[in-house]
Protein backbone atom coordinates (compact mmCIF):
# COMPACT_ATOMS: atom_id res chain seq x y z
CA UNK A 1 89.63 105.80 68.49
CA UNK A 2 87.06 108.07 69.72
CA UNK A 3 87.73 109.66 73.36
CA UNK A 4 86.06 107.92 76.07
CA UNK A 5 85.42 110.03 79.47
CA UNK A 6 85.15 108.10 82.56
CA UNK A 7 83.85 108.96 85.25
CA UNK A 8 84.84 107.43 88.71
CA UNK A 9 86.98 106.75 91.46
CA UNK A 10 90.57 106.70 91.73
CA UNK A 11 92.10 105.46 94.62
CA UNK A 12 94.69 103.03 96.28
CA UNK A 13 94.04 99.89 97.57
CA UNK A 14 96.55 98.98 100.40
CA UNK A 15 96.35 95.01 100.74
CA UNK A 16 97.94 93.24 103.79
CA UNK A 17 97.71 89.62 104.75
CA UNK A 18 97.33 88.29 108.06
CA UNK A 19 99.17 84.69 108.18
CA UNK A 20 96.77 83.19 110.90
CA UNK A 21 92.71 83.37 111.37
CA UNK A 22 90.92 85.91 112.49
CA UNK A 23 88.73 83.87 114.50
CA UNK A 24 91.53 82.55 116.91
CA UNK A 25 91.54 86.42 117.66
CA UNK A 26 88.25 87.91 118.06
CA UNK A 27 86.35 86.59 120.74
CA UNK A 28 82.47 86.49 120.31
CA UNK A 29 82.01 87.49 123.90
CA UNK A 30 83.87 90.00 123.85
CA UNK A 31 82.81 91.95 120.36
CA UNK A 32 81.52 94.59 122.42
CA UNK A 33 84.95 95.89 123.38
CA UNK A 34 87.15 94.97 120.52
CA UNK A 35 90.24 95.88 120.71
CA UNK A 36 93.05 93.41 118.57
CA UNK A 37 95.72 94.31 116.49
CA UNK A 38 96.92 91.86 113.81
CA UNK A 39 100.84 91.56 112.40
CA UNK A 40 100.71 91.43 108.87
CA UNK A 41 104.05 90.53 107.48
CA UNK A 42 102.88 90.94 103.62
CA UNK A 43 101.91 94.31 102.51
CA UNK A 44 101.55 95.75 99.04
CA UNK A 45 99.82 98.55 97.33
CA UNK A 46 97.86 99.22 94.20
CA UNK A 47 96.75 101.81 92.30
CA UNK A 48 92.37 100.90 91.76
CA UNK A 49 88.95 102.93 91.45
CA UNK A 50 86.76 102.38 89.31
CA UNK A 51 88.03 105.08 86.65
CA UNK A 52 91.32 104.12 87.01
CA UNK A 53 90.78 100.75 86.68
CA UNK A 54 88.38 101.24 83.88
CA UNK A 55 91.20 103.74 81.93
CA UNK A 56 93.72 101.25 82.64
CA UNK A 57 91.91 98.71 80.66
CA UNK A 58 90.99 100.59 77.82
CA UNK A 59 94.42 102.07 77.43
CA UNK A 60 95.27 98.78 76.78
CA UNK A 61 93.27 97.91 74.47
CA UNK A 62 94.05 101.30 72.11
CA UNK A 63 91.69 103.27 73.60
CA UNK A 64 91.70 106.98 74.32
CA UNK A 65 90.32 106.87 78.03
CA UNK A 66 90.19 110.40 79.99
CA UNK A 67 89.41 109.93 83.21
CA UNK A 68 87.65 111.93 85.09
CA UNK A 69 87.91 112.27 89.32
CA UNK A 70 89.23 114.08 92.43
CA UNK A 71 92.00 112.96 94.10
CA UNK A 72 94.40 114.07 97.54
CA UNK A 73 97.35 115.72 97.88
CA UNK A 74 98.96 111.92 97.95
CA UNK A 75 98.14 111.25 94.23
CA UNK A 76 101.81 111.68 92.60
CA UNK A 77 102.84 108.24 92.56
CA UNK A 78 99.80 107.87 90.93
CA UNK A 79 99.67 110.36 88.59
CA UNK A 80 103.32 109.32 87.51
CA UNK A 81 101.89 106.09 86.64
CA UNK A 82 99.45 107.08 84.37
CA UNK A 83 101.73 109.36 82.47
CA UNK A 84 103.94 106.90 81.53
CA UNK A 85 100.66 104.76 80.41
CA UNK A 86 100.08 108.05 78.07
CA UNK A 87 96.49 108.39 80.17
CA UNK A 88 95.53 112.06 79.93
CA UNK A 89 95.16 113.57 83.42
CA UNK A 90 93.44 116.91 82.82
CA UNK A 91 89.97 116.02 84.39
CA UNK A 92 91.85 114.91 87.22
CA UNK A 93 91.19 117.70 89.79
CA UNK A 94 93.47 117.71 93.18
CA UNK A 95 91.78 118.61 96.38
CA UNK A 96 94.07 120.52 98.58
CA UNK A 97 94.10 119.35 101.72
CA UNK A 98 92.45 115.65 101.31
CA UNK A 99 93.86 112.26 100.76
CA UNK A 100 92.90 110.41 97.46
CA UNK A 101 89.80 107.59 98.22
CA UNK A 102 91.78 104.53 99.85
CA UNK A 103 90.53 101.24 100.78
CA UNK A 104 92.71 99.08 103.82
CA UNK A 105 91.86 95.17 103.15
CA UNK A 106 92.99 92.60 105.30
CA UNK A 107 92.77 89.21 104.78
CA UNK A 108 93.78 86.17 106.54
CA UNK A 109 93.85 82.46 105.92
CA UNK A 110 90.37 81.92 105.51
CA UNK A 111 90.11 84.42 103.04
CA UNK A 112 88.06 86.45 105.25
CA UNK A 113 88.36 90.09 104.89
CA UNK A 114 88.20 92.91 107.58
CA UNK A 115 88.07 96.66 105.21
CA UNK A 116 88.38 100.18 106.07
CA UNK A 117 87.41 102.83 103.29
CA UNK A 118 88.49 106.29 103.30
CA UNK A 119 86.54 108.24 100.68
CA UNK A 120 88.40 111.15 101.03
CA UNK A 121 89.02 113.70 97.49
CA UNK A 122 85.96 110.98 96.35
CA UNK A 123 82.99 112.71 97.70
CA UNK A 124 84.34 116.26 95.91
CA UNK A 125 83.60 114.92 92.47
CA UNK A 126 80.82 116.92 91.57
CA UNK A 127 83.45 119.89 91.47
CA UNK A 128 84.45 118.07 87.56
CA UNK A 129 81.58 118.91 84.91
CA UNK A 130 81.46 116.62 82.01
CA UNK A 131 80.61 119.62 79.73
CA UNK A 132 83.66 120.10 80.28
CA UNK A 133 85.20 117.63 77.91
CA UNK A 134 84.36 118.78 74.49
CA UNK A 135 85.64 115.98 72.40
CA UNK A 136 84.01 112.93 74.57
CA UNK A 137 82.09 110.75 72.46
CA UNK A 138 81.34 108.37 74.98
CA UNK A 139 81.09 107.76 78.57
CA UNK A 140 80.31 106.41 82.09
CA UNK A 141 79.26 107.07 85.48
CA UNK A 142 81.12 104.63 87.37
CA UNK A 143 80.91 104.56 91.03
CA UNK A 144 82.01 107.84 92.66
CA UNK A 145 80.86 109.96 94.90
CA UNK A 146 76.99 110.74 95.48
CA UNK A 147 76.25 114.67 94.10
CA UNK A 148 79.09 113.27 91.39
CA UNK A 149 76.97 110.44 90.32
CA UNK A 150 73.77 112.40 89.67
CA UNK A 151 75.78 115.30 88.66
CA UNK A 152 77.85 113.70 85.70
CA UNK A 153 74.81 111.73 84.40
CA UNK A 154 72.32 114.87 83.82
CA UNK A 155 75.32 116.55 82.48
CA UNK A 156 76.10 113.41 79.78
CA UNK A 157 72.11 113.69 78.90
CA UNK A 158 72.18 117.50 78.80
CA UNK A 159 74.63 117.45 76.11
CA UNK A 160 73.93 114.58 74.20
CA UNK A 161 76.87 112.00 74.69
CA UNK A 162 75.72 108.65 75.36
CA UNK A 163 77.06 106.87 78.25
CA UNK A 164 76.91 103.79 80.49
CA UNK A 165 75.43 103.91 83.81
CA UNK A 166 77.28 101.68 86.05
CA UNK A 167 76.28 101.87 89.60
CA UNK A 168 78.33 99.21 91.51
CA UNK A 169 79.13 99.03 95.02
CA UNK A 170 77.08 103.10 94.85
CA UNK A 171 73.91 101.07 94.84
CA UNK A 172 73.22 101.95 98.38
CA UNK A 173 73.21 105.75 98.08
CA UNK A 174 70.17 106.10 95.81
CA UNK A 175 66.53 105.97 95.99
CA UNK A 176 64.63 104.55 93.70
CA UNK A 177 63.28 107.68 92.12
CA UNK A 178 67.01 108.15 91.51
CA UNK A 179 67.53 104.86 89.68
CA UNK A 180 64.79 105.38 87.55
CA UNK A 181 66.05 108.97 86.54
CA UNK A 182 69.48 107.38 85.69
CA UNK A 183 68.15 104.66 83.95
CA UNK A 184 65.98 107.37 81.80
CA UNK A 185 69.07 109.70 80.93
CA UNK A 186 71.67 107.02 80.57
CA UNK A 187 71.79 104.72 76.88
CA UNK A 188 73.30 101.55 78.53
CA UNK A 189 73.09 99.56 81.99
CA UNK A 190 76.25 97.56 83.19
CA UNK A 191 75.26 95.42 86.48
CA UNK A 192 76.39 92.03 87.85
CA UNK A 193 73.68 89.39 88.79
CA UNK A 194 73.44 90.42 92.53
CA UNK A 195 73.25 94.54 91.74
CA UNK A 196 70.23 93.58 88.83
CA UNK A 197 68.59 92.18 91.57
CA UNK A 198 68.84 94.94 93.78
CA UNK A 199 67.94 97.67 90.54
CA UNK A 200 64.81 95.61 89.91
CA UNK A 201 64.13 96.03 93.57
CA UNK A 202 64.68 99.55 93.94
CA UNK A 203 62.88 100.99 90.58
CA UNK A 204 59.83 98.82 90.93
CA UNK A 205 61.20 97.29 87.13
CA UNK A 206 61.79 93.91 85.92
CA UNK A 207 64.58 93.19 83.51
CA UNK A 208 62.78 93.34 80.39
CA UNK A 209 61.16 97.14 81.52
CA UNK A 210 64.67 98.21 81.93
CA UNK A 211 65.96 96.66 79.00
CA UNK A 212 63.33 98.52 77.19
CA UNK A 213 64.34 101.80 78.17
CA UNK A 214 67.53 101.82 77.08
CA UNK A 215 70.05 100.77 73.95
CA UNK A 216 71.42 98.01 75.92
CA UNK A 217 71.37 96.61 79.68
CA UNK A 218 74.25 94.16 80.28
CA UNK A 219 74.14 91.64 83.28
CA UNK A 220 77.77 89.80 84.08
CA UNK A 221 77.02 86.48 86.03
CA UNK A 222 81.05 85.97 86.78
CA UNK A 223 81.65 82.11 85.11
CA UNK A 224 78.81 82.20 84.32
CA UNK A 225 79.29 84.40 81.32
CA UNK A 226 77.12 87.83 80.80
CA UNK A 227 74.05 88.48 79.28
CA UNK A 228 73.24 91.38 76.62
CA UNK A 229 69.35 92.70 75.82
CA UNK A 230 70.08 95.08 73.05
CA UNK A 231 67.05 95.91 70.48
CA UNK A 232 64.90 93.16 71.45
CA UNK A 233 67.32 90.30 71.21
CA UNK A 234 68.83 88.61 74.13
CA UNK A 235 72.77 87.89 73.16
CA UNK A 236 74.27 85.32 75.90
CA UNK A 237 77.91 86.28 76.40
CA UNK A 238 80.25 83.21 76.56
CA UNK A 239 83.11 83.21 79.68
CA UNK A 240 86.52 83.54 79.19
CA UNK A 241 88.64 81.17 80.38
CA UNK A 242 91.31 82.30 82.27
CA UNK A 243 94.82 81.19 82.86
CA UNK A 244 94.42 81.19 86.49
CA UNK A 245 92.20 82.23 88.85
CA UNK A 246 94.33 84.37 91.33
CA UNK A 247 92.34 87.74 92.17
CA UNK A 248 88.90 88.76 91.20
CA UNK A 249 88.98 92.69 92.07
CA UNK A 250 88.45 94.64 89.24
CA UNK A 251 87.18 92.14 87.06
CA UNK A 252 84.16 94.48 86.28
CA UNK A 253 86.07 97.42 85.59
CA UNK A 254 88.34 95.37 82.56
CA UNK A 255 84.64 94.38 81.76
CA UNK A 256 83.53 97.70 81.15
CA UNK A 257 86.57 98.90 79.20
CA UNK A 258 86.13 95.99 77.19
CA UNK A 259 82.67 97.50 76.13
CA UNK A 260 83.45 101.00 75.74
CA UNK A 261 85.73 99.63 73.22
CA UNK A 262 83.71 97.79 71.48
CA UNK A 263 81.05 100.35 71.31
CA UNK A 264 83.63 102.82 70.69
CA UNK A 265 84.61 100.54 67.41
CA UNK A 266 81.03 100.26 66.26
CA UNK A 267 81.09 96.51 66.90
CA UNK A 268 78.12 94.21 67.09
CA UNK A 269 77.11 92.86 70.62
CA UNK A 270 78.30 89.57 70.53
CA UNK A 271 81.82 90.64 69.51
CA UNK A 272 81.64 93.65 71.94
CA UNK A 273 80.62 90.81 75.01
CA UNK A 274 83.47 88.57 74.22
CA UNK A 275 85.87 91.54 74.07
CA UNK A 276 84.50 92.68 77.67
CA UNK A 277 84.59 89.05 79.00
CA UNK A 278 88.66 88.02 77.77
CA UNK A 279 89.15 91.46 79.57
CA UNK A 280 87.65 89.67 82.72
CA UNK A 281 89.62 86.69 81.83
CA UNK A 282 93.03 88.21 81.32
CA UNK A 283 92.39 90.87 84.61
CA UNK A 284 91.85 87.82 87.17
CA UNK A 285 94.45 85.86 86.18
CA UNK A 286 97.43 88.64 87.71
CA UNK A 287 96.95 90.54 91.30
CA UNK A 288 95.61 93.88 91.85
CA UNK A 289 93.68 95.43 89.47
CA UNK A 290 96.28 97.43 87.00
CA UNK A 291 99.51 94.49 87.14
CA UNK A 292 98.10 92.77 83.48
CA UNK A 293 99.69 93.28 80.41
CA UNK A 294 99.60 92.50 76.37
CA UNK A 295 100.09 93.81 73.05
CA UNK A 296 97.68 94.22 70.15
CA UNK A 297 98.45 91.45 68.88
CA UNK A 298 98.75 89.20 71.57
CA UNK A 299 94.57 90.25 72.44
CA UNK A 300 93.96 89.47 68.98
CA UNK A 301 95.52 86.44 69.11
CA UNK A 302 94.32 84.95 72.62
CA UNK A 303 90.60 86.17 71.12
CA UNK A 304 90.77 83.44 68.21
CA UNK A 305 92.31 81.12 71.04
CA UNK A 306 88.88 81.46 73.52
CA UNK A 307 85.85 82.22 70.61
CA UNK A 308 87.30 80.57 67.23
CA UNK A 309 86.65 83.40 65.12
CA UNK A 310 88.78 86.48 64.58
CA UNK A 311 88.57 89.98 66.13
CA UNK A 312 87.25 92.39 63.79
């Protein structure tokens, strides 16, 4: 398989749950001096960002991910992790005296969600250089930090390498003069519904005049399926259906994996969208972002199971 660089976060996700409602708690009156503190019995912690997520995935798959990020002087547990998983770890650059990006999420019986995000090691990414990585064939600019972003994407078009631009939950920290540049060096667009809205908004560009600047621009709509416009054609992307719905985070990231590895294999689009969207499908069904597992086989398999045809 051809070597994939990714380029991203990598962080931890520390998940607690509250086992009563917010709301019996904060008092709207009194918002103005907040000051609550909430037990939180359940606690866990997961490795996440959006390159490890996104190497995760493809690993699985037979890929040859590299990711590529900074991280704290907390990563070890992490970086033990991806050993064992075989994941190289040489564009994975340790800044001395910060703590790897971490998000704090809890959530109580509403499902209502109070988040603190510490970017830390994050917003040192443009210290890694993508011309770095002489044997990457393919890419992406996942969500990262800002001078990373623009950073990593001139250096993909610089040298040639096509790559995905995938711009995610970084949507807020461009203009859209940036936008537009990215869209011009990048080859393919990876956006949900909600963040195409928000590109078409920002550039000044409808779908079909981003489309047409580059090889493909891919919109996921969640069970809704995904959308591909690739050469002119318009290929609608079936949903997987999933064994159980239990946690949604990172469902984009498998998504993405599931494309570089059908790109990466010189599949067609329809294939390459159903291999993305059973990567949704098989990520939402287990907790945290890096917890599912299968074999070769067992993909192949659970692929004739969902779309009736075989996986080339």
């Amino acid at each position: 398989m051809p070597v994939a660089l990714i380029c991203g976060s990598m962080a931890y996700d520390t998940i607690m749950v509250f086992e009563d409602r917010f709301k019996n708690h904060i008092l709207p009156d009194k918002v103005h001096m907040l000051n609550v503190s909430f037990l939180v019995p359940q606690m866990r912690r997961e490795f996440g960002g959006c390159a490890g997520n996104i190497a995760y995935n493809l690993k699985l798959l037979g890929g040859e991910p590299i990711p590529m990020a900074t991280v704290g002087q907390d990563f070890a547990p992490y970086r033990e992790w991806f050993k064992g998983l075989g994941i190289r770890l040489d564009q994975v650059r340790e800044v001395p005296g910060a703590f790897t990006a971490q998000a704090f999420i809890t959530t109580d019986q509403d499902n209502n969600q109070i988040t603190a995000f510490h970017p830390g090691a994050m917003m040192q990414s443009q210290l890694n250089h993508v011309t770095d990585v002489a044997d990457a064939a393919i890419g992406i600019v996942a969500p990262d930090g800002r001078d990373g972003m623009l950073q990593h994407a001139a250096g993909f078009a610089a040298r040639g390498t096509p790559f995905i631009f995938d711009p995610g939950q970084a949507l807020p920290l461009f203009s859209g003069e940036e936008f537009r540049a990215f869209i011009g060096q990048a080859d393919y667009v990876a956006v949900n519904s909600y963040e195409a809205s928000l590109l078409t908004e920002r550039t000044g560009w409808s779908e079909a005049d981003i489309a047409g600047k580059v090889k493909a621009y891919i919109v996921t709509r969640g069970a809704q399926g995904s959308v591909i416009h690739a050469g002119g054609a318009t290929h609608e992307i079936p949903s997987a259906k999933p064994e159980a719905v239990v946690d949604p985070t990172g469902c984009g990231d498998a998504y993405r994996a599931g494309l570089l590895y059908g790109m990466s294999r010189g599949l067609d689009w329809p294939t390459t969208g159903r291999v993305a969207s059973l990567m949704g499908a098989l990520k939402i069904a287990r907790p945290g972002t890096q917890n599912h597992r299968f074999t070769g086989a067992e993909f192949a398999a659970e692929f004739k199971r969902q779309f009736s045809c075989d996986l080339p």
